[in-house]
PDB file of N, CA and C in Angstrom:
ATOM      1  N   UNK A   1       7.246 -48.870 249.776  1.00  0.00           N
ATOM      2  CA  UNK A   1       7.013 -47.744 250.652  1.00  0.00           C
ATOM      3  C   UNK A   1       8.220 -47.499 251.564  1.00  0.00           C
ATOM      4  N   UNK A   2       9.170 -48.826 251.799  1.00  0.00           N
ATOM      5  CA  UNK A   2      10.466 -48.155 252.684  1.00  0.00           C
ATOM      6  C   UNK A   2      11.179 -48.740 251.909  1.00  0.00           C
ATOM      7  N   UNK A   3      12.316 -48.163 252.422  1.00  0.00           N
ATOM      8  CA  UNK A   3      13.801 -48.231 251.613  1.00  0.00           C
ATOM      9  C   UNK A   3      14.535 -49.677 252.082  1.00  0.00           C
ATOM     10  N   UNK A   4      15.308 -49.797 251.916  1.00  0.00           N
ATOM     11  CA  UNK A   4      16.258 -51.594 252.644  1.00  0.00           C
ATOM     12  C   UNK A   4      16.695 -50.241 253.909  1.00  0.00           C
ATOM     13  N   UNK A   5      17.299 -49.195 253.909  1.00  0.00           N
ATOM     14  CA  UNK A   5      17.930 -48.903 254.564  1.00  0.00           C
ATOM     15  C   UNK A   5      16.716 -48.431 255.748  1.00  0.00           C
ATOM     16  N   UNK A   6      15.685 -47.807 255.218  1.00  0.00           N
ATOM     17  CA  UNK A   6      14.873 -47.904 256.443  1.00  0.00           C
ATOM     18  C   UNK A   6      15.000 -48.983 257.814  1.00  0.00           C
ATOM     19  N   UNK A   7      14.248 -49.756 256.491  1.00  0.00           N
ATOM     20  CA  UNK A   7      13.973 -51.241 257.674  1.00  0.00           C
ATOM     21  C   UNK A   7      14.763 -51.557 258.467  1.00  0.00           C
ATOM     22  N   UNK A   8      16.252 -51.535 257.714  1.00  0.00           N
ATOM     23  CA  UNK A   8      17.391 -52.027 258.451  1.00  0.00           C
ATOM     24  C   UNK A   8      17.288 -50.960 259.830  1.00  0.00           C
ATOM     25  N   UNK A   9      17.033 -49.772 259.363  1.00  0.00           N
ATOM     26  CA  UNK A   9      17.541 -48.797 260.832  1.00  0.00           C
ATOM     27  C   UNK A   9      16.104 -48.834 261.871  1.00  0.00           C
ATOM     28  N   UNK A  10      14.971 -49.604 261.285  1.00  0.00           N
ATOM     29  CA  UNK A  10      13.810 -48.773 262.272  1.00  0.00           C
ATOM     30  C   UNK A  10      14.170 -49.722 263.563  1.00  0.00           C
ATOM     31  N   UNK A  11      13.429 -48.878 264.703  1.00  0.00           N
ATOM     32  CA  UNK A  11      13.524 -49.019 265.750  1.00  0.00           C
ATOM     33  C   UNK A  11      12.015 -49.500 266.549  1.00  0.00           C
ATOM     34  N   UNK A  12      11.298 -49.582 265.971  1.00  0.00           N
ATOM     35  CA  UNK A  12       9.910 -49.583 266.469  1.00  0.00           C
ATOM     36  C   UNK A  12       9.859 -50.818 267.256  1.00  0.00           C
ATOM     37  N   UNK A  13      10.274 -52.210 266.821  1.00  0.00           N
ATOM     38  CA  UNK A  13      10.177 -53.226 268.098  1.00  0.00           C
ATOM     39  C   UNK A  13      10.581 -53.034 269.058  1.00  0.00           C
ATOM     40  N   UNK A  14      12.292 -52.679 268.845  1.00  0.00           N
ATOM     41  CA  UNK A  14      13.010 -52.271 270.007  1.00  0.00           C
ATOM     42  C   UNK A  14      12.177 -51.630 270.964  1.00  0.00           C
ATOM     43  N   UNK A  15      11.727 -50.289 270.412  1.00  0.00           N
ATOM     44  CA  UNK A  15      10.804 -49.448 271.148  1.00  0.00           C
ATOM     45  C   UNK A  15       9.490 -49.690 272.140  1.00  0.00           C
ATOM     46  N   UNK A  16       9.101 -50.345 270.933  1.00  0.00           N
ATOM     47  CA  UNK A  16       7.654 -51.199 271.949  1.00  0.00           C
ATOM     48  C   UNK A  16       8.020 -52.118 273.162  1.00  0.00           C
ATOM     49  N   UNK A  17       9.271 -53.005 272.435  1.00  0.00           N
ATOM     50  CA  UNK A  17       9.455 -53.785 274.133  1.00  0.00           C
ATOM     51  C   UNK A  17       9.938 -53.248 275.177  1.00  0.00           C
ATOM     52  N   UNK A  18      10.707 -51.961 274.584  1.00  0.00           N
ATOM     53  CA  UNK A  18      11.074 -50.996 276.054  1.00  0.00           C
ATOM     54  C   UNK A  18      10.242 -50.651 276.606  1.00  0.00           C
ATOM     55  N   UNK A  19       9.015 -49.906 276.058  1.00  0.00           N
ATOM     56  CA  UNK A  19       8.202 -49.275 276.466  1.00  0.00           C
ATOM     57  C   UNK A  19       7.029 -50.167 277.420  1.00  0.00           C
ATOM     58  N   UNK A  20       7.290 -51.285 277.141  1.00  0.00           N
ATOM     59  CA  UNK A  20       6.157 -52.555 277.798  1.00  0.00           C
ATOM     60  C   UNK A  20       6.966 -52.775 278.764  1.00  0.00           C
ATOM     61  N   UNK A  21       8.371 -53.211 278.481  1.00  0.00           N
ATOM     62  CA  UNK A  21       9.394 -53.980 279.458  1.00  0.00           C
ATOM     63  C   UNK A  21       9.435 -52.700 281.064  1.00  0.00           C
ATOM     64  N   UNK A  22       9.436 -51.256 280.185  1.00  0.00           N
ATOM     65  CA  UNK A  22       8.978 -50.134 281.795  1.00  0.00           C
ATOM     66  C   UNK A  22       8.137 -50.054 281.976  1.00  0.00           C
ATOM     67  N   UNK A  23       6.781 -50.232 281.109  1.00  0.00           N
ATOM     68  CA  UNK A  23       5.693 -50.403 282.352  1.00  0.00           C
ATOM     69  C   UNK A  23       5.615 -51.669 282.958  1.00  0.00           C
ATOM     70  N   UNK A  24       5.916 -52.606 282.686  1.00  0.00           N
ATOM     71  CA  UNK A  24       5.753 -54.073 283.803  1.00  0.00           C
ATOM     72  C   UNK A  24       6.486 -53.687 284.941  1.00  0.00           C
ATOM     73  N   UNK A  25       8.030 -52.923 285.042  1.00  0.00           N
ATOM     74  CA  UNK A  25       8.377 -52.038 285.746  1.00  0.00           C
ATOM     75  C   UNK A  25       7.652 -51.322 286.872  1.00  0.00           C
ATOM     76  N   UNK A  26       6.499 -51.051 285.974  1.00  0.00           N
ATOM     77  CA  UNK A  26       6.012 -50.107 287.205  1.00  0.00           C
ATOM     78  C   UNK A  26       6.648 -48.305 286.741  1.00  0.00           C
ATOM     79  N   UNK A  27       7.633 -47.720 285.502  1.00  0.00           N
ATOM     80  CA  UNK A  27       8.173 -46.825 285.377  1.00  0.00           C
ATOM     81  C   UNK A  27       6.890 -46.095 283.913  1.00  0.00           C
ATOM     82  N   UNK A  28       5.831 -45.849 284.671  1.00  0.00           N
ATOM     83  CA  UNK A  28       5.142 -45.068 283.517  1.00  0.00           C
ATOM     84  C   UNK A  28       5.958 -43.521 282.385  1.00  0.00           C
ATOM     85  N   UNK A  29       6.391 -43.598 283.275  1.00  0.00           N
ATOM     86  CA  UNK A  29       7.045 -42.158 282.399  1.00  0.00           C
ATOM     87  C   UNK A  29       7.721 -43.027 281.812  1.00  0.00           C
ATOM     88  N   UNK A  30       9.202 -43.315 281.646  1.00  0.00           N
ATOM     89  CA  UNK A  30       9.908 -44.427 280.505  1.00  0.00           C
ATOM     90  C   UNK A  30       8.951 -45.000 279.872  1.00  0.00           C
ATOM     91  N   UNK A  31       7.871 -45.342 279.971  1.00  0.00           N
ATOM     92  CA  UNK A  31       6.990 -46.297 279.251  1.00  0.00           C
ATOM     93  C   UNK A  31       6.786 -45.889 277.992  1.00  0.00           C
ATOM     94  N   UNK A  32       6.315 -44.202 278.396  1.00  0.00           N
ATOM     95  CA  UNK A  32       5.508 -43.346 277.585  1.00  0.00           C
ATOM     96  C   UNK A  32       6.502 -42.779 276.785  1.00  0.00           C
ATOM     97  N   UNK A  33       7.694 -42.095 277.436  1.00  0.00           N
ATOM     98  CA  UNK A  33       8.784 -41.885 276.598  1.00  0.00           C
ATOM     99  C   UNK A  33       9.043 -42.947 275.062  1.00  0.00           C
ATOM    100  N   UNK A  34       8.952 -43.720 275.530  1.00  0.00           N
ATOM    101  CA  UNK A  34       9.201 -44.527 274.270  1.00  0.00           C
ATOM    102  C   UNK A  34       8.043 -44.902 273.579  1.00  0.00           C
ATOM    103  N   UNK A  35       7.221 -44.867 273.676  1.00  0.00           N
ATOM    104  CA  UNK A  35       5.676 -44.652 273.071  1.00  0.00           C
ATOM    105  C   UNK A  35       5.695 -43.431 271.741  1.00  0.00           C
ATOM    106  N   UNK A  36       5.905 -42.646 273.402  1.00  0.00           N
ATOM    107  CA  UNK A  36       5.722 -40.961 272.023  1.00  0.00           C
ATOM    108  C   UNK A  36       6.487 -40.972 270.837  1.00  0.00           C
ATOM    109  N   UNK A  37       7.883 -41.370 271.102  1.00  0.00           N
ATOM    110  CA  UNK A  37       9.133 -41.918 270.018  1.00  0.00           C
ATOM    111  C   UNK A  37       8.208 -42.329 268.932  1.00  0.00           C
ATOM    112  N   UNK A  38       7.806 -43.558 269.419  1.00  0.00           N
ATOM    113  CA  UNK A  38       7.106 -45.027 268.254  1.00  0.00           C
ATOM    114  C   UNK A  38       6.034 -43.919 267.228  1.00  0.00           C
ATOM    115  N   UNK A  39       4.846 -43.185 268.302  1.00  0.00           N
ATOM    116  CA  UNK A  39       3.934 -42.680 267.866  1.00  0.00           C
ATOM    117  C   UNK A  39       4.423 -41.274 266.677  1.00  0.00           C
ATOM    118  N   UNK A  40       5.140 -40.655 267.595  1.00  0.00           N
ATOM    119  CA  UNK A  40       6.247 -39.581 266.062  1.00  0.00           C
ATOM    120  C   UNK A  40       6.502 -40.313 264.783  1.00  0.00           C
ATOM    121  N   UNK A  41       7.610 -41.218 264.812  1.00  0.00           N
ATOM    122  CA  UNK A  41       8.132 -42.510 264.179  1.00  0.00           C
ATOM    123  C   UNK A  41       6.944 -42.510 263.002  1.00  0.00           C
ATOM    124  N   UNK A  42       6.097 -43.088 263.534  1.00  0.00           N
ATOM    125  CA  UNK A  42       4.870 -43.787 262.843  1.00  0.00           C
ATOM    126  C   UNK A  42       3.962 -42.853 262.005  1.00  0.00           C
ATOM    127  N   UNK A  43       3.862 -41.517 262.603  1.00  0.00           N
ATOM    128  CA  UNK A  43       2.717 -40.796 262.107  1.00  0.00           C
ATOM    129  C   UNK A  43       3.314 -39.954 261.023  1.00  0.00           C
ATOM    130  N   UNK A  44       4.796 -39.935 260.609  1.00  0.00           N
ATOM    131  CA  UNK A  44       5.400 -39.608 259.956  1.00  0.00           C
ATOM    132  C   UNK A  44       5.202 -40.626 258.968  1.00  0.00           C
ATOM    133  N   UNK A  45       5.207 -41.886 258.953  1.00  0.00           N
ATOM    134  CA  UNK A  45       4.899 -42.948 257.981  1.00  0.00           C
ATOM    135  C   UNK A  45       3.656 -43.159 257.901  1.00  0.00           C
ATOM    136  N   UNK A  46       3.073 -42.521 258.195  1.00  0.00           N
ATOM    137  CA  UNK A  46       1.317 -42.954 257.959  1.00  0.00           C
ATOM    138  C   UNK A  46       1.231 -41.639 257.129  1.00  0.00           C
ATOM    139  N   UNK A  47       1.735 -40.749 257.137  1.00  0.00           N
ATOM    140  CA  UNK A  47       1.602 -39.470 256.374  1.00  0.00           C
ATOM    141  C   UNK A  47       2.213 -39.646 254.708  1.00  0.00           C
ATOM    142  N   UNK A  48       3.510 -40.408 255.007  1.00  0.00           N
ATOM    143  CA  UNK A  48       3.295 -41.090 253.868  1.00  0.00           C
ATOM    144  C   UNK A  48       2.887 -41.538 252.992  1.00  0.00           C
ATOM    145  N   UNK A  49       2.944 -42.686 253.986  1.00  0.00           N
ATOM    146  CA  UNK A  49       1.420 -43.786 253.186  1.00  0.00           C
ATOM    147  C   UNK A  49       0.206 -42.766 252.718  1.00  0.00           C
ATOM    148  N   UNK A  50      -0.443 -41.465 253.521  1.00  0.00           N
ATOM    149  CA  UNK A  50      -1.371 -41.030 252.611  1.00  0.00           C
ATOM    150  C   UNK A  50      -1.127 -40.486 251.431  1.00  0.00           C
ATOM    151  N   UNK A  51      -0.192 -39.822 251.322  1.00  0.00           N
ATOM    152  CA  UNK A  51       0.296 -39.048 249.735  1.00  0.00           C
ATOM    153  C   UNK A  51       0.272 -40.255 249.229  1.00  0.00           C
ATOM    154  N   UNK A  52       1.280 -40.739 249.235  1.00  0.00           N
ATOM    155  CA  UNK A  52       1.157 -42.191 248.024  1.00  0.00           C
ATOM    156  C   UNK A  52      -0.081 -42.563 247.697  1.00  0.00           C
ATOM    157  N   UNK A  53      -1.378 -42.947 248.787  1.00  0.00           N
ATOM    158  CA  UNK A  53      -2.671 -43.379 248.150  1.00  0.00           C
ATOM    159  C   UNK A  53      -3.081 -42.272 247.519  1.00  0.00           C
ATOM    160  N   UNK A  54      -2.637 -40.788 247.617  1.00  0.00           N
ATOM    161  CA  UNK A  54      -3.483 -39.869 247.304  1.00  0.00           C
ATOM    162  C   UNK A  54      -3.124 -39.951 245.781  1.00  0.00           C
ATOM    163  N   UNK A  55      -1.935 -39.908 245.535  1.00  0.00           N
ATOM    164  CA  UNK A  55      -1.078 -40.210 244.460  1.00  0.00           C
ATOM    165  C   UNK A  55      -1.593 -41.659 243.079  1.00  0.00           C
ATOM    166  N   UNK A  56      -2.018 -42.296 243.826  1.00  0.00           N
ATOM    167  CA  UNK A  56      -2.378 -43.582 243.199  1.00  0.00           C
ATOM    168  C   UNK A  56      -3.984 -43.252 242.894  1.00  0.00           C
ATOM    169  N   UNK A  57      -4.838 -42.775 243.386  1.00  0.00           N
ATOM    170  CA  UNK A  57      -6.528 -42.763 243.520  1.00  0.00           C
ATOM    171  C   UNK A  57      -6.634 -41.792 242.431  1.00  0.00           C
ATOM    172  N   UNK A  58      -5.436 -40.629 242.457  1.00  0.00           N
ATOM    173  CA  UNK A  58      -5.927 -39.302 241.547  1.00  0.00           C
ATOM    174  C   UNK A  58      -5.623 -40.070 239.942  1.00  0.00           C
ATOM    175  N   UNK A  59      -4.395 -40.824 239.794  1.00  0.00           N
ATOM    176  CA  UNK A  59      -4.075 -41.839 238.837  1.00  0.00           C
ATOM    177  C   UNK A  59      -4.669 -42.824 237.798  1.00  0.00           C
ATOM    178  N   UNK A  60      -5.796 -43.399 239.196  1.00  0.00           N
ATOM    179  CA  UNK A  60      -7.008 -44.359 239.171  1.00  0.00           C
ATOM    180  C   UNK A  60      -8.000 -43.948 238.522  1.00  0.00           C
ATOM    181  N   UNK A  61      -8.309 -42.865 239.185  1.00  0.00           N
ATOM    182  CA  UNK A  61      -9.164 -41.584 238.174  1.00  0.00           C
ATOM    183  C   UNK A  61      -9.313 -41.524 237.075  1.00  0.00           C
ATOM    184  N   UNK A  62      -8.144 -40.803 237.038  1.00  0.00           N
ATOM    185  CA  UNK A  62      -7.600 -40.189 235.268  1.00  0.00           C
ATOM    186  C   UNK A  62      -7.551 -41.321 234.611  1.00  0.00           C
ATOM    187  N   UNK A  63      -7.205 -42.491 234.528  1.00  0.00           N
ATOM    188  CA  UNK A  63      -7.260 -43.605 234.139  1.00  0.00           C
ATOM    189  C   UNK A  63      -8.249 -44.357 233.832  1.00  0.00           C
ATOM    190  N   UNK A  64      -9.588 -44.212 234.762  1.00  0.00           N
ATOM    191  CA  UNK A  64     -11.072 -44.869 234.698  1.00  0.00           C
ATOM    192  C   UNK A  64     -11.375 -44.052 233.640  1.00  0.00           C
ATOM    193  N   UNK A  65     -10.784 -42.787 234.272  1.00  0.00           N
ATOM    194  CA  UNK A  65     -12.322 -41.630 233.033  1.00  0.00           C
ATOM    195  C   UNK A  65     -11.664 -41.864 231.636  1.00  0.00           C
ATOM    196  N   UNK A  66     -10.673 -42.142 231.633  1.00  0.00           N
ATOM    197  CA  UNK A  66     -10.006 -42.667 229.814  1.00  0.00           C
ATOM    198  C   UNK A  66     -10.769 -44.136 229.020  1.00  0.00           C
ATOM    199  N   UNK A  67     -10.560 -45.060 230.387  1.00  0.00           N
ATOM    200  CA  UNK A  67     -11.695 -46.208 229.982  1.00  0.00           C
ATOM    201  C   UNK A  67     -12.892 -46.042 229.732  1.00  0.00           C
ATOM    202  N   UNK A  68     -13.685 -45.242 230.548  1.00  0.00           N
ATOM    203  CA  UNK A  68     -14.708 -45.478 230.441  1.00  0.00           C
ATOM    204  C   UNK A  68     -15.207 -44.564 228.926  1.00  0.00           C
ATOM    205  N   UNK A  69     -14.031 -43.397 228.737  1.00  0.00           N
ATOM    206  CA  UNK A  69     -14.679 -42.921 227.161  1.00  0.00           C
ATOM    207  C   UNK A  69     -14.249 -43.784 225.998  1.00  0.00           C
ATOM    208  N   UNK A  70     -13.377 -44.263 226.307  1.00  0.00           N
ATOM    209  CA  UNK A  70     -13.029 -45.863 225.298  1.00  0.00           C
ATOM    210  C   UNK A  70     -13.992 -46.199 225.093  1.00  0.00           C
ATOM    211  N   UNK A  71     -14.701 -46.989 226.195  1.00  0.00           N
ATOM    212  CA  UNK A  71     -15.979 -47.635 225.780  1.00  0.00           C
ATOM    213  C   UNK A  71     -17.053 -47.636 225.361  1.00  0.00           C
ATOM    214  N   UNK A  72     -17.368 -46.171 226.034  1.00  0.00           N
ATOM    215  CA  UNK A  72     -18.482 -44.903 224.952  1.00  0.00           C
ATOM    216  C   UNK A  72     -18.165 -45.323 223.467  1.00  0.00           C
ATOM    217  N   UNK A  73     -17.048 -44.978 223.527  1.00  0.00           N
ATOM    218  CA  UNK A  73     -16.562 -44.543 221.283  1.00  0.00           C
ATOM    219  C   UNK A  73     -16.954 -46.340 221.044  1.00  0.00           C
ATOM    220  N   UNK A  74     -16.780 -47.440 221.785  1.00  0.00           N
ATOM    221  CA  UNK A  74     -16.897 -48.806 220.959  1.00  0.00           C
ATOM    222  C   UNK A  74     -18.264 -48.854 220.869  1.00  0.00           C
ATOM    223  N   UNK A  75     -18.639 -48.031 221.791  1.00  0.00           N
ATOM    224  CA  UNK A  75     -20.595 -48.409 221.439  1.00  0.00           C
ATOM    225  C   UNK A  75     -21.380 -47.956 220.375  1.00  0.00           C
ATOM    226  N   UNK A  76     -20.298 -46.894 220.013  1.00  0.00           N
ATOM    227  CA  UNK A  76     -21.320 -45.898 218.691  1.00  0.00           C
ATOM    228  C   UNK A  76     -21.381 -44.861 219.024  1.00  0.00           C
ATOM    229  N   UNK A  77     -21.388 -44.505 220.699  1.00  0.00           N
ATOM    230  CA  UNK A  77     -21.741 -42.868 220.968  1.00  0.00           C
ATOM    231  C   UNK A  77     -20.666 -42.222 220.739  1.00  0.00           C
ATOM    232  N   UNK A  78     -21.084 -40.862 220.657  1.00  0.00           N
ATOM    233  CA  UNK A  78     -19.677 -39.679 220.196  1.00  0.00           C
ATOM    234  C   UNK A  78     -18.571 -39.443 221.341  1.00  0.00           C
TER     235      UNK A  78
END
């Protein structure tokens, strides 16, 4: 689901400990700033991740309904 070059570039820890390291601060806005970042970041990869399952289930499908008429024809039925 990510690339080497992703991983290498993401930023999301970085992000989270900033965002913790300003609120212990006491700096809610910086906090959140880097939150919203993470939360963009992320929901872009969760959008992802859904095509791909959507991608794989429609697959799964087409694939069951082939088995399962396989197994029809070994039983005798038409």
């Amino acid at each position: 689901m990510f690339s080497d070059e992703e991983l290498e570039t993401d930023k999301s820890a970085r992000d989270i400990w900033n965002g913790l390291y300003a609120l212990e601060k006491g700096n809610i806005t910086e906090s959140m700033r880097y939150f919203d970042i993470l939360e963009k970041r992320w929901n872009k990869i969760r959008e992802k991740g859904e095509k791909l399952t959507n991608i794989v289930e429609k697959e799964f499908k087409n694939k069951g309904a082939q088995i399962i008429e396989f197994s029809n024809k070994e039983d005798g039925e038409p």
